[in-house]
Protein backbone atom coordinates (compact mmCIF):
# COMPACT_ATOMS: atom_id res chain seq x y z
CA UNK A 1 -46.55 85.04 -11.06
CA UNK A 2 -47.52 82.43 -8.58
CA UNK A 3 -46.08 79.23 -7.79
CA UNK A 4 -48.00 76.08 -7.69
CA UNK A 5 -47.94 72.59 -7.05
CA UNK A 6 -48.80 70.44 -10.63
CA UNK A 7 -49.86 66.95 -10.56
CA UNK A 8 -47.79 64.33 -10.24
CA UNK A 9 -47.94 60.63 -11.13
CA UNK A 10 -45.45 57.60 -10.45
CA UNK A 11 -44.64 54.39 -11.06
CA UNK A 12 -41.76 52.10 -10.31
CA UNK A 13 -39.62 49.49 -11.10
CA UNK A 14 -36.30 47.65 -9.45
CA UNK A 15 -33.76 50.25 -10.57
CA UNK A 16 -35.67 53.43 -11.35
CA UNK A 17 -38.62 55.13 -10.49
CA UNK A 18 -40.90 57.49 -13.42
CA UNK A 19 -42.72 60.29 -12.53
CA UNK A 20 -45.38 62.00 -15.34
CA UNK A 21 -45.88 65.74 -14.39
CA UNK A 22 -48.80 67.45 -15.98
CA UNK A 23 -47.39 70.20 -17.27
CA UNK A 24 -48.11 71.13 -21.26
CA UNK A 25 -45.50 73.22 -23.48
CA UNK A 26 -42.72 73.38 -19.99
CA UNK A 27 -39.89 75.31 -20.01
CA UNK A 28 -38.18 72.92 -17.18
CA UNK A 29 -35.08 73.73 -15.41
CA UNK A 30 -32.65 71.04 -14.45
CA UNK A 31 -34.29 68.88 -11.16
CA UNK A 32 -31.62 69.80 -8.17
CA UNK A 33 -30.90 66.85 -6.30
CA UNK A 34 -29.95 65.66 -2.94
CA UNK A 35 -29.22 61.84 -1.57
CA UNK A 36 -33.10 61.27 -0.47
CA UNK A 37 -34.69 64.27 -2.44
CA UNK A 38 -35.23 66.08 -5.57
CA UNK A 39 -36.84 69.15 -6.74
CA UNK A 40 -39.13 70.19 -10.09
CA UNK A 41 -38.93 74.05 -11.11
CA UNK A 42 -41.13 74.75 -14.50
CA UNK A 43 -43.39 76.87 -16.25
CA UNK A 44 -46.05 76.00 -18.87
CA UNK A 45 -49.29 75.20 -18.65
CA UNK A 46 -51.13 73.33 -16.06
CA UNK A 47 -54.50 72.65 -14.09
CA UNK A 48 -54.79 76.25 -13.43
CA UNK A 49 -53.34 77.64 -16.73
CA UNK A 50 -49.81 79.65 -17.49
CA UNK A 51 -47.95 79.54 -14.14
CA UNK A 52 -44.32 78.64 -12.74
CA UNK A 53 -45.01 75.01 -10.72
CA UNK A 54 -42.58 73.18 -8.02
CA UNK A 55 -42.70 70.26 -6.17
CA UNK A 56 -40.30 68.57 -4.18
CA UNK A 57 -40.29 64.68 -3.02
CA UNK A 58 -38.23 63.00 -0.15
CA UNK A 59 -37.84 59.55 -1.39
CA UNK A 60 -38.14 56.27 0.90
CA UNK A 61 -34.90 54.94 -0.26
CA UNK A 62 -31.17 57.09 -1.85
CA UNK A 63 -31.39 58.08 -5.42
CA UNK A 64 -28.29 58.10 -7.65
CA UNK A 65 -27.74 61.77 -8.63
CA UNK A 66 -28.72 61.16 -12.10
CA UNK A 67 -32.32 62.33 -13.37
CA UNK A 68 -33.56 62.12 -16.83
CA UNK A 69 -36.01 64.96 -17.72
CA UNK A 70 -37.89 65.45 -20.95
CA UNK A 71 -40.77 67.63 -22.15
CA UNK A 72 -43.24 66.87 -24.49
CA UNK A 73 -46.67 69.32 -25.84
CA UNK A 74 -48.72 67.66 -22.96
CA UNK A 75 -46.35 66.49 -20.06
CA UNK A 76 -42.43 65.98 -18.46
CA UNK A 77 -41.19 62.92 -18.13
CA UNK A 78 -38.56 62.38 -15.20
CA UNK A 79 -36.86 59.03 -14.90
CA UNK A 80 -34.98 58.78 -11.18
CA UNK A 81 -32.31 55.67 -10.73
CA UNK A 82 -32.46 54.33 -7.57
CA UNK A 83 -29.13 53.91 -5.58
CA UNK A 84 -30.07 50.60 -5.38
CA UNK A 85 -31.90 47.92 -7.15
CA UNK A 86 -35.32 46.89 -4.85
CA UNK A 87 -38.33 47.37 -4.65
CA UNK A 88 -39.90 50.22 -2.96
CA UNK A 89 -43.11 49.68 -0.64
CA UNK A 90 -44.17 53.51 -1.42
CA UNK A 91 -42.81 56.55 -3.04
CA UNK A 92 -41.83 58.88 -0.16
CA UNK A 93 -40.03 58.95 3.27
CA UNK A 94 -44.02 60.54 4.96
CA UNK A 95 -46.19 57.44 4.95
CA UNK A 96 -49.11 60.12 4.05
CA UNK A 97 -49.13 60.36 0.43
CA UNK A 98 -48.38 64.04 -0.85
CA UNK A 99 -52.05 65.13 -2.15
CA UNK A 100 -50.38 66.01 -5.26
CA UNK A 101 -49.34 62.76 -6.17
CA UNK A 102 -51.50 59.95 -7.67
CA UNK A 103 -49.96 56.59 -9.50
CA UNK A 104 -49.23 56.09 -13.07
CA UNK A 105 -51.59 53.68 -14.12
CA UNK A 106 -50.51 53.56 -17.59
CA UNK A 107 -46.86 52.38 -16.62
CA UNK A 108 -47.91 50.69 -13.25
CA UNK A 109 -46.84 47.45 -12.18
CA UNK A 110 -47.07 45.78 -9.06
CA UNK A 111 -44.00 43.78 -7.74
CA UNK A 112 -44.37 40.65 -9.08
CA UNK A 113 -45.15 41.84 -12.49
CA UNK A 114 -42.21 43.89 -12.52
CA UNK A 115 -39.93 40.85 -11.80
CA UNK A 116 -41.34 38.99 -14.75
CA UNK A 117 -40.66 41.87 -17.12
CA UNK A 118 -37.18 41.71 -15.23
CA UNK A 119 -36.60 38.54 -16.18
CA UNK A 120 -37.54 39.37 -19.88
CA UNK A 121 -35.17 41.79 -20.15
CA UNK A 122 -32.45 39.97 -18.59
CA UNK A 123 -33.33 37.51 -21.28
CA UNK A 124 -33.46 39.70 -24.08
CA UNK A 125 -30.00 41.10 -23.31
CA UNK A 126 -28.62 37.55 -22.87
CA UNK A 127 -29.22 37.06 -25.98
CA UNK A 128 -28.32 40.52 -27.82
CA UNK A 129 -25.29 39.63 -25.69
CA UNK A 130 -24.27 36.24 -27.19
CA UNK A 131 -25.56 37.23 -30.73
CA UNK A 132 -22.81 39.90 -30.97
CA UNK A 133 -20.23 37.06 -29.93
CA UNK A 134 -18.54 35.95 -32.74
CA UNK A 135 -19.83 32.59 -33.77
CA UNK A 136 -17.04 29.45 -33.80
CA UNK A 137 -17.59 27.58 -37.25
CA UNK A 138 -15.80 24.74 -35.62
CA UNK A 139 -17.60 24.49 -32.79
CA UNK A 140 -20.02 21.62 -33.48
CA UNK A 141 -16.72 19.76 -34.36
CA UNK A 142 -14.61 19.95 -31.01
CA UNK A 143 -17.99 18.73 -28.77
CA UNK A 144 -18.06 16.05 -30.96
CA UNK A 145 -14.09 15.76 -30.51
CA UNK A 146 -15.17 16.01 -26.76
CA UNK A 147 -18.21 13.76 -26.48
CA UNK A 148 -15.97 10.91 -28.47
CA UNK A 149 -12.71 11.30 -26.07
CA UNK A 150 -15.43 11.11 -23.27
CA UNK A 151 -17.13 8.77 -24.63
CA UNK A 152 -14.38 5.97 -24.68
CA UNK A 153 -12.55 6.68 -21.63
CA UNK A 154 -16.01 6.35 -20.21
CA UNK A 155 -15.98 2.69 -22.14
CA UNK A 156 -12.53 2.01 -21.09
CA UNK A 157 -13.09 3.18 -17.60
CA UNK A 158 -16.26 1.42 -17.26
CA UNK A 159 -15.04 -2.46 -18.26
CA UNK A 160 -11.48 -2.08 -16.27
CA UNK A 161 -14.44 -1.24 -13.24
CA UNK A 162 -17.05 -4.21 -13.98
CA UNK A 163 -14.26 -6.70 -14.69
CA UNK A 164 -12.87 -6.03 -11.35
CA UNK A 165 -16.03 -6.12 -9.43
CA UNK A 166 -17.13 -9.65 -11.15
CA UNK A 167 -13.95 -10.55 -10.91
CA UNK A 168 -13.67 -9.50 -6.74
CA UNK A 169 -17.19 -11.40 -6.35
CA UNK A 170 -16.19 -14.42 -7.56
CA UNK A 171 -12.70 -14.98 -7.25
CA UNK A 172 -12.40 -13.17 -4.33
CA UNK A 173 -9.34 -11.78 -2.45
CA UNK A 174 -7.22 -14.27 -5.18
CA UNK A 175 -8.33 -11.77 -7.91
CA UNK A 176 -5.78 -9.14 -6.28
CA UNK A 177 -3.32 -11.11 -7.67
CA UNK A 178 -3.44 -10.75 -11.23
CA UNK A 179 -5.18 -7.32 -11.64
CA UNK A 180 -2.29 -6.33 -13.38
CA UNK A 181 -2.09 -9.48 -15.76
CA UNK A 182 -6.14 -8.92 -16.70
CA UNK A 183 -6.50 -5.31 -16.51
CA UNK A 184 -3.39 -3.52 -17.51
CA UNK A 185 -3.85 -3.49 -21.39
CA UNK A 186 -7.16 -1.10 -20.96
CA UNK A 187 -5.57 0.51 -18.52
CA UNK A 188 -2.44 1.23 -20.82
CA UNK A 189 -5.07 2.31 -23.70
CA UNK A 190 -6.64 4.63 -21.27
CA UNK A 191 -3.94 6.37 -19.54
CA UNK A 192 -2.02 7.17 -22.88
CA UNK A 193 -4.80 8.47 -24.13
CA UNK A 194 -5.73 10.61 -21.42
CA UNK A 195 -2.07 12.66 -22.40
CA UNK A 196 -5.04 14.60 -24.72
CA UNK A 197 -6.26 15.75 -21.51
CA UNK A 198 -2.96 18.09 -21.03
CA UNK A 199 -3.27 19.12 -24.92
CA UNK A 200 -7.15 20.26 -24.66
CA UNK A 201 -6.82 22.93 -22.22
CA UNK A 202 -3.76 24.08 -23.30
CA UNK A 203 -5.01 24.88 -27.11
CA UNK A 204 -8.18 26.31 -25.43
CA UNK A 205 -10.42 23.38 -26.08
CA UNK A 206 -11.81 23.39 -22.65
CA UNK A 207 -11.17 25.24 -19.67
CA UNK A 208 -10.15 22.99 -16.85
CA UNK A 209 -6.54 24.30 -15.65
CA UNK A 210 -3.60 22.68 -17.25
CA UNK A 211 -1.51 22.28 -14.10
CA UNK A 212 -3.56 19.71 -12.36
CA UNK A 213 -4.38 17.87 -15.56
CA UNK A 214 -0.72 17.60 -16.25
CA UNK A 215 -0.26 16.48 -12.37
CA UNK A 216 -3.08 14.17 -12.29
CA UNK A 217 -2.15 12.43 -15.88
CA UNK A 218 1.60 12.01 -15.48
CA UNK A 219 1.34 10.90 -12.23
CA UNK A 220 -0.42 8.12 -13.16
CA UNK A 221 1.40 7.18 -16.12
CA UNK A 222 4.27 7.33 -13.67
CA UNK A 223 2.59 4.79 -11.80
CA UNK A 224 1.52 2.46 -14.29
CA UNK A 225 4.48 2.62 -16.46
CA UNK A 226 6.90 2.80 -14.62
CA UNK A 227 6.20 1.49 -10.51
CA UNK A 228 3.73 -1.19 -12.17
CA UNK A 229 4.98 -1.70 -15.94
CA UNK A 230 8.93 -2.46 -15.63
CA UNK A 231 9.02 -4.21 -12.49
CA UNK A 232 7.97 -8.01 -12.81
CA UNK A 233 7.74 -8.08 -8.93
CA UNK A 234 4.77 -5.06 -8.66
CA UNK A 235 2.68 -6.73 -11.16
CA UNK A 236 1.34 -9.57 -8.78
CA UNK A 237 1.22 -7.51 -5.75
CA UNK A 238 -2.41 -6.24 -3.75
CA UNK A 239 -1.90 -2.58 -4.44
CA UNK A 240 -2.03 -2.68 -8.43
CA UNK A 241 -5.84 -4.15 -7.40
CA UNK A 242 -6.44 -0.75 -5.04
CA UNK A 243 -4.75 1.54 -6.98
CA UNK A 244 -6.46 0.60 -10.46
CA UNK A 245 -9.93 0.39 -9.08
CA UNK A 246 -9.64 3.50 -6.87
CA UNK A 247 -8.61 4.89 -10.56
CA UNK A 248 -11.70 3.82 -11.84
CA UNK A 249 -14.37 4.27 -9.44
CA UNK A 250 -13.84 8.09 -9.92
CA UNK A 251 -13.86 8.47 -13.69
CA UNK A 252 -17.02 6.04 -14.33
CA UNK A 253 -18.83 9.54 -13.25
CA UNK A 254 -16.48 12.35 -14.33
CA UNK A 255 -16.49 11.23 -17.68
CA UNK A 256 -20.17 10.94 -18.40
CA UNK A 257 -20.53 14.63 -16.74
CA UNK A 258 -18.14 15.84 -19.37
CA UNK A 259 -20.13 13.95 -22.21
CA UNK A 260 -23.34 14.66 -21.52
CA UNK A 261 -22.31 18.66 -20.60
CA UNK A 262 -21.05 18.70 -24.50
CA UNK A 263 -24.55 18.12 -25.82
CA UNK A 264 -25.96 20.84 -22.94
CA UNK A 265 -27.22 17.73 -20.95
CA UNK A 266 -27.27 17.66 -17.06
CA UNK A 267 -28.34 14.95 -14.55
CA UNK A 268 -28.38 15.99 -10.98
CA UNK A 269 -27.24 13.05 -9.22
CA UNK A 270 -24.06 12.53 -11.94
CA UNK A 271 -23.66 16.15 -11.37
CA UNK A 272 -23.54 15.44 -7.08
CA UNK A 273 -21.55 11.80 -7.93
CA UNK A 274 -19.10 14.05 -10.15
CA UNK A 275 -18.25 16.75 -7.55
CA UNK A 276 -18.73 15.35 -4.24
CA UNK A 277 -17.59 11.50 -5.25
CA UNK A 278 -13.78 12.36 -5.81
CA UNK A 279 -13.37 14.18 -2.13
CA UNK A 280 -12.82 10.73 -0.16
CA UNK A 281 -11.52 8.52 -3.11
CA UNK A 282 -8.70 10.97 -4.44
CA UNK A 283 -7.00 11.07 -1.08
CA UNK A 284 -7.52 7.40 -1.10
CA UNK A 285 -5.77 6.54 -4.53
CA UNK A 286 -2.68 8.78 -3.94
CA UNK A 287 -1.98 6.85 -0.40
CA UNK A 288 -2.36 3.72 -2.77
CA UNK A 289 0.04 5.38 -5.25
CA UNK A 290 2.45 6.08 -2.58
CA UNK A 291 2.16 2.31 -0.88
CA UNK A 292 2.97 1.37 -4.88
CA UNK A 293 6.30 3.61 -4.62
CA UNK A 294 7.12 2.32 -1.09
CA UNK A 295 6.93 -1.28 -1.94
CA UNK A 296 9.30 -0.64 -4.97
CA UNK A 297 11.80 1.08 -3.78
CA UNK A 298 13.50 -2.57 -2.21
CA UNK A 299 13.27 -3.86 -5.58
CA UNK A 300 14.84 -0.62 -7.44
CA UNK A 301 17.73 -0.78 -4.73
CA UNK A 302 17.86 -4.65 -5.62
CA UNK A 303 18.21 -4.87 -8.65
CA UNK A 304 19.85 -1.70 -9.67
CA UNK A 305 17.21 -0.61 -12.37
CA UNK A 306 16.90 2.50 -13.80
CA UNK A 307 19.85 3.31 -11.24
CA UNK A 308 22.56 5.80 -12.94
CA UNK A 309 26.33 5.19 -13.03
CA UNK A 310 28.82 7.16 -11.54
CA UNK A 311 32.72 7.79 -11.57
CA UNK A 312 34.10 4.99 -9.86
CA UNK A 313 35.53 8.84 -7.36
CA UNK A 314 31.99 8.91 -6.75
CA UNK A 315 30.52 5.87 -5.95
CA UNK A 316 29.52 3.03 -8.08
CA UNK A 317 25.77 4.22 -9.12
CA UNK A 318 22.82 6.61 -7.88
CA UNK A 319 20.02 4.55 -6.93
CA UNK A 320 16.46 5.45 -8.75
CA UNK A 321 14.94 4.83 -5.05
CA UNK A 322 16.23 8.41 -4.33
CA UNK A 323 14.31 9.80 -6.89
CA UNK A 324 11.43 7.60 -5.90
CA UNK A 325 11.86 9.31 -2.51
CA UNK A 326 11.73 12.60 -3.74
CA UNK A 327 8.32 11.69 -5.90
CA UNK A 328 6.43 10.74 -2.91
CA UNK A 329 7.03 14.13 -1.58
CA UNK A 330 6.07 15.96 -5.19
CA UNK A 331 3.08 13.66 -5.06
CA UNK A 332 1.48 14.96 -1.65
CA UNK A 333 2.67 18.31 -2.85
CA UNK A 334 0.86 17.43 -6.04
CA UNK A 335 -2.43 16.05 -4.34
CA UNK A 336 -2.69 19.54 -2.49
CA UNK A 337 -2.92 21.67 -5.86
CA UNK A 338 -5.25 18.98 -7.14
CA UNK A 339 -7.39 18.77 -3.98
CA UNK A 340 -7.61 22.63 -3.40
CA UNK A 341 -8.10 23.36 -7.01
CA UNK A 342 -10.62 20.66 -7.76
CA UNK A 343 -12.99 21.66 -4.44
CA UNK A 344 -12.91 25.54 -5.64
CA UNK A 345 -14.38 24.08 -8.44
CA UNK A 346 -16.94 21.60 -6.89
CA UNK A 347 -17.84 25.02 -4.43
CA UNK A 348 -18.31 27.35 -7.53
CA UNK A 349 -20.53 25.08 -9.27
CA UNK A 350 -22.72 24.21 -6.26
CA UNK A 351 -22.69 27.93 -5.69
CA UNK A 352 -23.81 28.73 -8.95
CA UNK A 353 -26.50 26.29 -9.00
CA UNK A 354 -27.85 28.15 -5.99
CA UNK A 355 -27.68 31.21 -7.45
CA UNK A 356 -29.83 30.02 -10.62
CA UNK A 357 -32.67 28.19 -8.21
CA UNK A 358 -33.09 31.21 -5.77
């Protein structure tokens, strides 16, 4: 019996390319396969009636080695994945079209058609994707936990900021004087409150890293309570002014980012103020925080508080400035973690919003 060549049409898409051979009632063998090429072997009935038909095609681009085949009463159907996912600007390696081969107009698409029906599937599977994720029944109640905690520090945040600037305006460089005296009670409210922000991650409310939330929140209730808060002496000094507002001026954005991202809002500048506004200010408030320690230590070794006791074999007391020495070295340590862990994040969300416009 003689061999022949049948007709062939194709079509393509980003990942696979279907070929329609006109062959009725086949009898196909498996396609063999090589990294550029594949072959048809068949018999049924064709253009020129009961016969055995072949073809082979050297594709432009590498196929994966798995080919889908199946026969119907009036044709085969091949499917062919391509190694990988583009678009081809022809069928085969020859840039003379096989005379066998014509193109699928019933499944045809040209390229920008076939990334819009792209697209719709990616969307369709999104959401088959999320539909078979269990649903949380609470979760309409922890954003509205989260938009409230946001909410007020925002508040808090927000007058401690504004009363300092009126306050700079008017009074001037007097008003560095009693920052501590008009500001601290907010400040107080805020920072205790802010101990939530170690509890949220660590339940699995949200997923910021607990390390550097427990870094960034005790230090400054280490600062406030215990540098600014038990010594008379700190409270009227020009560093509670830099330290408080340095404090401020970075969470007047990064809690409005976190409110609005728990109703699925986004502003682009917030979202620019929120990652990008931090990188000179953080360094900024922890050399504040550490001028805070400095200029206390004289007083702890003064006036011998907090200091601990020892056997009278030992000496008469341990002075807390030792520890306070030891701090300022935790707290550069600490300001590393923070610094590296909070740019990763800045760089993955900047790099993500890339992704999503190209």
């Amino acid at each position: 019996m003689q061999t022949l060549t049948p007709r062939v049409f194709w079509a393509q898409r980003h990942g696979d390319v279907y070929l329609r051979v006109e062959i009725s009632d086949a009898k196909v063998s498996d396609p063999s396969h090589s990294f550029f090429s594949s072959t048809f072997q068949g018999q049924g009935h064709g253009a020129k009636g009961e016969n055995e038909y072949e073809f082979n095609l050297e594709f432009l681009k590498p196929v994966k080695s798995e080919i889908k085949h199946k026969s119907t009463q009036r044709q085969v159907n091949i499917t062919v994945r391509k190694l990988e996912r583009c678009w081809w600007g022809r069928l085969t390696m020859q840039e003379r079209k096989p005379g066998f081969l014509a193109p699928d107009f019933d499944r045809w698409l040209d390229e920008s058609d076939a990334e819009m029906e792209l697209k719709k599937e990616e969307e369709i599977n999104k959401v088959t994707f999320e539909s078979r994720i269990p649903k949380d029944r609470y979760l309409g109640l922890k954003k509205g936990y989260l938009f409230t905690y946001n909410l007020v520090q925002f508040l808090g945040f927000s007058w401690v900021f504004v009363n300092m600037t009126v306050r700079l305006f008017i009074l001037g460089q007097d008003s560095f004087y009693d920052t501590f005296h008009t500001i601290a009670d907010v400040m107080y409210f805020c920072q205790m409150l802010a101990i939530v922000e170690m509890i949220n991650p660590a339940v699995g409310l949200v997923r910021t890293g607990l390390i550097p939330a427990f870094i960034q929140v005790m230090g400054r209730n280490f600062i406030l309570f215990v540098i600014f808060g038990s010594l008379d002496d700190m409270q009227n000094k020009p560093v509670v002014f830099f330290v408080f507002y340095l404090w401020s001026s970075i969470e007047i954005f990064r809690y409005p980012f976190y409110m609005l991202a728990c109703i699925g809002t986004e502003w682009k500048l917030l979202t620019w103020l929120r990652y990008t506004i931090w990188i000179p200010l953080y360094p900024l408030g922890i050399l504040a925080e550490a001028v805070a320690v400095i200029q206390s230590i004289p007083i702890f070794n003064e006036t011998k508080f907090l200091s601990i006791r020892l056997p009278e074999a030992l000496g008469s007391s341990l002075s807390f400035s030792y520890i306070l020495q030891l701090y300022l070295l935790l707290m550069f340590l600490g300001m590393f973690i923070n610094f590296r862990y909070l740019y990763k994040q800045r760089s993955r969300r900047f790099r993500t919003k890339k992704r999503k416009s190209n």
